[in-house]
N, C-alpha and C. Protein backbone atom coordinates (compact mmCIF):
# COMPACT_ATOMS: atom_id res chain seq x y z
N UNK A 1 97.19 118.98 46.31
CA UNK A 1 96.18 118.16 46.95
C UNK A 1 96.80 116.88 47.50
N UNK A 2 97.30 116.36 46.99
CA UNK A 2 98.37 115.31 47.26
C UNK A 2 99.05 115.20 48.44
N UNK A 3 99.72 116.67 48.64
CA UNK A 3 100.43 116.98 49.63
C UNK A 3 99.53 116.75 51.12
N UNK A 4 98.61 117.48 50.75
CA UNK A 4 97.26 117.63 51.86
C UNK A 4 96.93 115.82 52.27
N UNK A 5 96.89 115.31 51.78
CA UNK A 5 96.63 113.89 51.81
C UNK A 5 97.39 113.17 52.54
N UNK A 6 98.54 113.16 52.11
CA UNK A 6 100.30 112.93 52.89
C UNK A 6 100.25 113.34 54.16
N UNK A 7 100.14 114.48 54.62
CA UNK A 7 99.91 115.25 55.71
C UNK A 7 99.00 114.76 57.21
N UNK A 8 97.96 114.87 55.90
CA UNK A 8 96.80 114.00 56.79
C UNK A 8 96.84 112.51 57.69
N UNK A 9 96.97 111.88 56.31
CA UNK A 9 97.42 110.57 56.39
C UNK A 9 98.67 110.21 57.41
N UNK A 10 99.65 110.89 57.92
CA UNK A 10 100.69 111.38 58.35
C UNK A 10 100.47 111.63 59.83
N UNK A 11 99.42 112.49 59.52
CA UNK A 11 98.73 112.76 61.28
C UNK A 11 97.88 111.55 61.65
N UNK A 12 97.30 111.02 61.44
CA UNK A 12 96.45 110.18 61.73
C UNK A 12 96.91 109.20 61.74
N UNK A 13 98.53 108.30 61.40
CA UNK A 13 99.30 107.35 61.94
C UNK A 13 100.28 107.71 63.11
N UNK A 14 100.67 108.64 63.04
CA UNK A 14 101.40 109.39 64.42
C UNK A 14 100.06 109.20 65.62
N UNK A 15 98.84 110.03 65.31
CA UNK A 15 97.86 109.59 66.61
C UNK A 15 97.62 108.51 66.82
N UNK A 16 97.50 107.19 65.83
CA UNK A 16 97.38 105.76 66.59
C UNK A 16 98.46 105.31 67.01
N UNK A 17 99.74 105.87 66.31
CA UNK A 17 100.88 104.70 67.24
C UNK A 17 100.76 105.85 68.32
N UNK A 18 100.66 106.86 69.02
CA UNK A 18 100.51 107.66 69.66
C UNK A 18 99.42 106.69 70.96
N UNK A 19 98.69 106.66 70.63
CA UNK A 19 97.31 105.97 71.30
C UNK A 19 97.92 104.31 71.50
N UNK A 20 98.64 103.65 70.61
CA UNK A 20 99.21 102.52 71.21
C UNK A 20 100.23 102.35 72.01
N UNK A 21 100.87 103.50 71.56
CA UNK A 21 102.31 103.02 72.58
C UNK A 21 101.74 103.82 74.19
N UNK A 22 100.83 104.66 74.32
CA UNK A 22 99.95 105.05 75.60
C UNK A 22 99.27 103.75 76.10
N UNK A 23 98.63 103.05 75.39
CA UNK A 23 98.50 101.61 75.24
C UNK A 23 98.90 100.45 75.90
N UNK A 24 99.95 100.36 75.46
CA UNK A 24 100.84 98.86 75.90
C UNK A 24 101.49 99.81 76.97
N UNK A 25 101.72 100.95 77.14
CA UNK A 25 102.49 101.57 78.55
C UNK A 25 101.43 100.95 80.11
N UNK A 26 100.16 101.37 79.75
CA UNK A 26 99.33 101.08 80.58
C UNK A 26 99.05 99.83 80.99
N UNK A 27 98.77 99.10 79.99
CA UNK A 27 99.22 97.38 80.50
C UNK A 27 100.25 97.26 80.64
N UNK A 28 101.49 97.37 80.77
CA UNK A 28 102.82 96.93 81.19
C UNK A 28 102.60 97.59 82.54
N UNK A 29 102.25 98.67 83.00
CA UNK A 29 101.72 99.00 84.42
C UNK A 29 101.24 98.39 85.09
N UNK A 30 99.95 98.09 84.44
CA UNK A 30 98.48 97.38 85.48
C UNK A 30 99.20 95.84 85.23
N UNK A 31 99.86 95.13 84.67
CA UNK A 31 100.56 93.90 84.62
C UNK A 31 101.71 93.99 85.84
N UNK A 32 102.30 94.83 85.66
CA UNK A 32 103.36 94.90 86.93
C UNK A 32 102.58 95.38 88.54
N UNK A 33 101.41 95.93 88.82
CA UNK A 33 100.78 96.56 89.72
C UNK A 33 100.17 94.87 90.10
N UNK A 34 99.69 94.17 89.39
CA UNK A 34 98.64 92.76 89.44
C UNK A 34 99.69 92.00 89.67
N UNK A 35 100.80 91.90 89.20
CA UNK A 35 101.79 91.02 89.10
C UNK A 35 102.49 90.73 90.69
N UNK A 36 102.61 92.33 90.98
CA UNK A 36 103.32 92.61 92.42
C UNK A 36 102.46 92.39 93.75
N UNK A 37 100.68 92.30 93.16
CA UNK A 37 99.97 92.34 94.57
C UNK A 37 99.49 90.82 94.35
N UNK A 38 100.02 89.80 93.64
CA UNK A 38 99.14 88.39 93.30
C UNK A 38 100.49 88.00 94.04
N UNK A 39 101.82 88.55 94.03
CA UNK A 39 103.16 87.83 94.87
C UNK A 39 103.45 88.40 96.37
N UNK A 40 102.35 89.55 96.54
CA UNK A 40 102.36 89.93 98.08
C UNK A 40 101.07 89.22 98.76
N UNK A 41 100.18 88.94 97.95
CA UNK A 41 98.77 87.77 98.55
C UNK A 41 99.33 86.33 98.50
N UNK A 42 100.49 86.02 97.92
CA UNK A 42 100.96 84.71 98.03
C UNK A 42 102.31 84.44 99.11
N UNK A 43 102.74 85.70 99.76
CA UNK A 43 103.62 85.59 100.20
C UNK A 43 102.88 85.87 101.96
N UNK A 44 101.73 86.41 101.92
CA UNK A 44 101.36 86.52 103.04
C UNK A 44 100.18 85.36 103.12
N UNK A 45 99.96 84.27 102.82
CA UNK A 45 99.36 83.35 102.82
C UNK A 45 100.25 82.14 102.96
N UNK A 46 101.47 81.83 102.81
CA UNK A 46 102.85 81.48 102.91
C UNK A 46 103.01 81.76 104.77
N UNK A 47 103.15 83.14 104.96
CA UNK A 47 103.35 83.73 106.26
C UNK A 47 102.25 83.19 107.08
N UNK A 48 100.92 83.25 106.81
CA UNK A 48 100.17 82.55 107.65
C UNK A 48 100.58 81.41 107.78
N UNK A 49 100.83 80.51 106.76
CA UNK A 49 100.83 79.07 106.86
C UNK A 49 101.84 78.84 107.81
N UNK A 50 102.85 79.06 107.79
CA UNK A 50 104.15 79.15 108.61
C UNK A 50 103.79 79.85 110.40
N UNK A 51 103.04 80.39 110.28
CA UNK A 51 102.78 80.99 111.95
C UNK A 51 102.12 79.81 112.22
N UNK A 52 101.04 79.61 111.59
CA UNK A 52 100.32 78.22 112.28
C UNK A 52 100.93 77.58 112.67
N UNK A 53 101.80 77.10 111.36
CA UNK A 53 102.51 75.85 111.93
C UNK A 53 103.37 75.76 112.96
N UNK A 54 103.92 76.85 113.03
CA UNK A 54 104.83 77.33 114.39
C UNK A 54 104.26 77.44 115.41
N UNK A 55 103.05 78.11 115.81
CA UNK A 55 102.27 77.76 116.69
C UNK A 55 101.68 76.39 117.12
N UNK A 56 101.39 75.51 116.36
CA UNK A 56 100.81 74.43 116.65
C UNK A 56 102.21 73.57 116.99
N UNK A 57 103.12 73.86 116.86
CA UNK A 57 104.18 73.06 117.12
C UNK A 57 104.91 74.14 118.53
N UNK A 58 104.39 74.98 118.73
CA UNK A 58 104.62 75.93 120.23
C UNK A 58 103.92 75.13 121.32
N UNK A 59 103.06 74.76 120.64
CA UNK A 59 101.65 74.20 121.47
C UNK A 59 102.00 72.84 122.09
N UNK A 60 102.28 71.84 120.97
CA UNK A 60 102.60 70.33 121.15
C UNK A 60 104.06 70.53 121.92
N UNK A 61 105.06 71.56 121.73
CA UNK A 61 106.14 71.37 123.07
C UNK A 61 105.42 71.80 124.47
N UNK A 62 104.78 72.67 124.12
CA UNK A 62 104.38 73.42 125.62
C UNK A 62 103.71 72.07 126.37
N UNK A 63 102.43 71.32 125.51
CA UNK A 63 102.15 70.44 126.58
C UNK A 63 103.66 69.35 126.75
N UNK A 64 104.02 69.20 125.75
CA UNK A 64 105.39 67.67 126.37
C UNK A 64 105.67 68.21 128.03
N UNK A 65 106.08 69.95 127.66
CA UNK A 65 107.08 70.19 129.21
C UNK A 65 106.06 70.39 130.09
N UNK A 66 104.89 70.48 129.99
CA UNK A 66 103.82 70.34 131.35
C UNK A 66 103.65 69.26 131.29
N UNK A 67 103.74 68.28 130.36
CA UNK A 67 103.44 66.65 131.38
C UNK A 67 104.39 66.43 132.14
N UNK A 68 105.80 66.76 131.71
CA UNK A 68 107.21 66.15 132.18
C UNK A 68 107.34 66.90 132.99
N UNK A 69 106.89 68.43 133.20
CA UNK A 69 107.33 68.92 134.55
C UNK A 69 106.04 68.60 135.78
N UNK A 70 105.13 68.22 135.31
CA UNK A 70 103.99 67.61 136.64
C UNK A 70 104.40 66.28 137.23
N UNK A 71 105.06 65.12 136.38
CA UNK A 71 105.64 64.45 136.77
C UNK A 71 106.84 63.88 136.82
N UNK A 72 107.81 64.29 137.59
CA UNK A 72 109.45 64.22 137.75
C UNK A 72 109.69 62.66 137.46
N UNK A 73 109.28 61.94 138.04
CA UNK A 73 109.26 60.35 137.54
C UNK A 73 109.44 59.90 135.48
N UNK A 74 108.08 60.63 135.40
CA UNK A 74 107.65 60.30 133.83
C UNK A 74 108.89 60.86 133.35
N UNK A 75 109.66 61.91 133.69
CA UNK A 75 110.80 62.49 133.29
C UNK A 75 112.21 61.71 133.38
N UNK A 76 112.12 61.37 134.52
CA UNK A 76 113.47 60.35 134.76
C UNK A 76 113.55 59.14 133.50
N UNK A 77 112.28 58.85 134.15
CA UNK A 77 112.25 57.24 132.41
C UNK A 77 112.26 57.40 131.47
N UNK A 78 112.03 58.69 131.21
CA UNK A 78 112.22 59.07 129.76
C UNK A 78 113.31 59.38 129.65
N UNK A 79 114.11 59.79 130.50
CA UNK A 79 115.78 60.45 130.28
C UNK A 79 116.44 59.11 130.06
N UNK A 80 116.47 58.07 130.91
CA UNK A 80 117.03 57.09 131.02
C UNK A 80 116.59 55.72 130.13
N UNK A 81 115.33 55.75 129.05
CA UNK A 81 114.56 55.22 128.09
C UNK A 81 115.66 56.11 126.91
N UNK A 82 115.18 57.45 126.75
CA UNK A 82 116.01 57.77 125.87
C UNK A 82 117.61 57.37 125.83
N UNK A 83 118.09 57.57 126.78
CA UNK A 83 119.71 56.83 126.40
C UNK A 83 120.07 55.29 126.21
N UNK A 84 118.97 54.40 126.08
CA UNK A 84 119.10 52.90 125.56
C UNK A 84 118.97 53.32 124.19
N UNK A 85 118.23 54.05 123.80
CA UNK A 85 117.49 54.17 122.09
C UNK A 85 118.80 54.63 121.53
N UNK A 86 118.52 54.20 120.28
CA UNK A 86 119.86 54.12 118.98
C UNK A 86 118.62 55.30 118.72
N UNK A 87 118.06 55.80 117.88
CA UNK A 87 117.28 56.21 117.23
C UNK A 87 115.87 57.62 117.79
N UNK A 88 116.33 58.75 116.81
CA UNK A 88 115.45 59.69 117.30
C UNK A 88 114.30 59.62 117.40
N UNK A 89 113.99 59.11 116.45
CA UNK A 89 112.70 58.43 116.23
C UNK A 89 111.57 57.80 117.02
N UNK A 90 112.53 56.43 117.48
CA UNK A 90 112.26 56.21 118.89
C UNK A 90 111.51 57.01 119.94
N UNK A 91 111.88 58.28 120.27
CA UNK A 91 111.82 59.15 121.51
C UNK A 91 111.10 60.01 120.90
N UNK A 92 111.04 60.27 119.37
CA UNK A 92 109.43 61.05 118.65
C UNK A 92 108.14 60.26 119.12
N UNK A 93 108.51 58.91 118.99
CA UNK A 93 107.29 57.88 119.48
C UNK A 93 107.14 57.92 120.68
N UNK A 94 107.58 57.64 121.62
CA UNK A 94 107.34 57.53 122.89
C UNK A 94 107.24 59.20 123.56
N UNK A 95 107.41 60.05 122.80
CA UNK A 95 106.60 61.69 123.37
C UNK A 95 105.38 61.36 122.79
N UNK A 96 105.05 61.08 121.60
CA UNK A 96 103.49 60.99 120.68
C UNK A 96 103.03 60.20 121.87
N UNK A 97 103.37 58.41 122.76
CA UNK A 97 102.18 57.96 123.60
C UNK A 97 102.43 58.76 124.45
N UNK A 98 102.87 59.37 125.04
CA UNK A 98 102.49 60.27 126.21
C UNK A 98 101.50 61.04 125.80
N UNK A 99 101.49 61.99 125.28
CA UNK A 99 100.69 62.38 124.83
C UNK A 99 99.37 62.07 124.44
């Protein structure tokens, strides 16, 4: 009878670590599946951010070279403004008043 007991007892710890280690397999899955699509929603929200900004800075050159190419003048003074200036800076400012 004893034996029968052992046995039992025997089977019925083999089926729960059985049922746990099925267990923690499945969350170590759905953790790596969540893990991998929370760093592809952050990497394409990243990617947006970066097109914008590239665009909006496509944008602010595109108008500089349509003011400067409508007026050949505004262009000259600025060529010849820019080579007094020590400083890039300078010539960041004076595109911003044109603008």
């Amino acid at each position: 009878m004893l034996t029968f007991r052992i046995a039992i007892t025997a089977a019925v710890i083999a089926f729960i670590t059985a049922l746990t280690a099925s267990l923690v397999f499945t969350e170590l899955g759905t953790f790596h599946a969540v893990a991998r699509a929370a760093a592809s929603a952050a990497m394409d929200a990243a990617s947006a951010s970066t097109l914008s900004r590239l665009g909006a800075e496509v944008s602010r050159l595109s108008s500089v070279v349509d003011v400067l190419s409508s007026n050949p003048s505004l262009a000259d003074s600025l060529y010849a403004h820019g080579k007094s200036l020590r400083q890039v800076g300078d010539v960041v400012d004076l595109l911003r008043k044109i603008l």
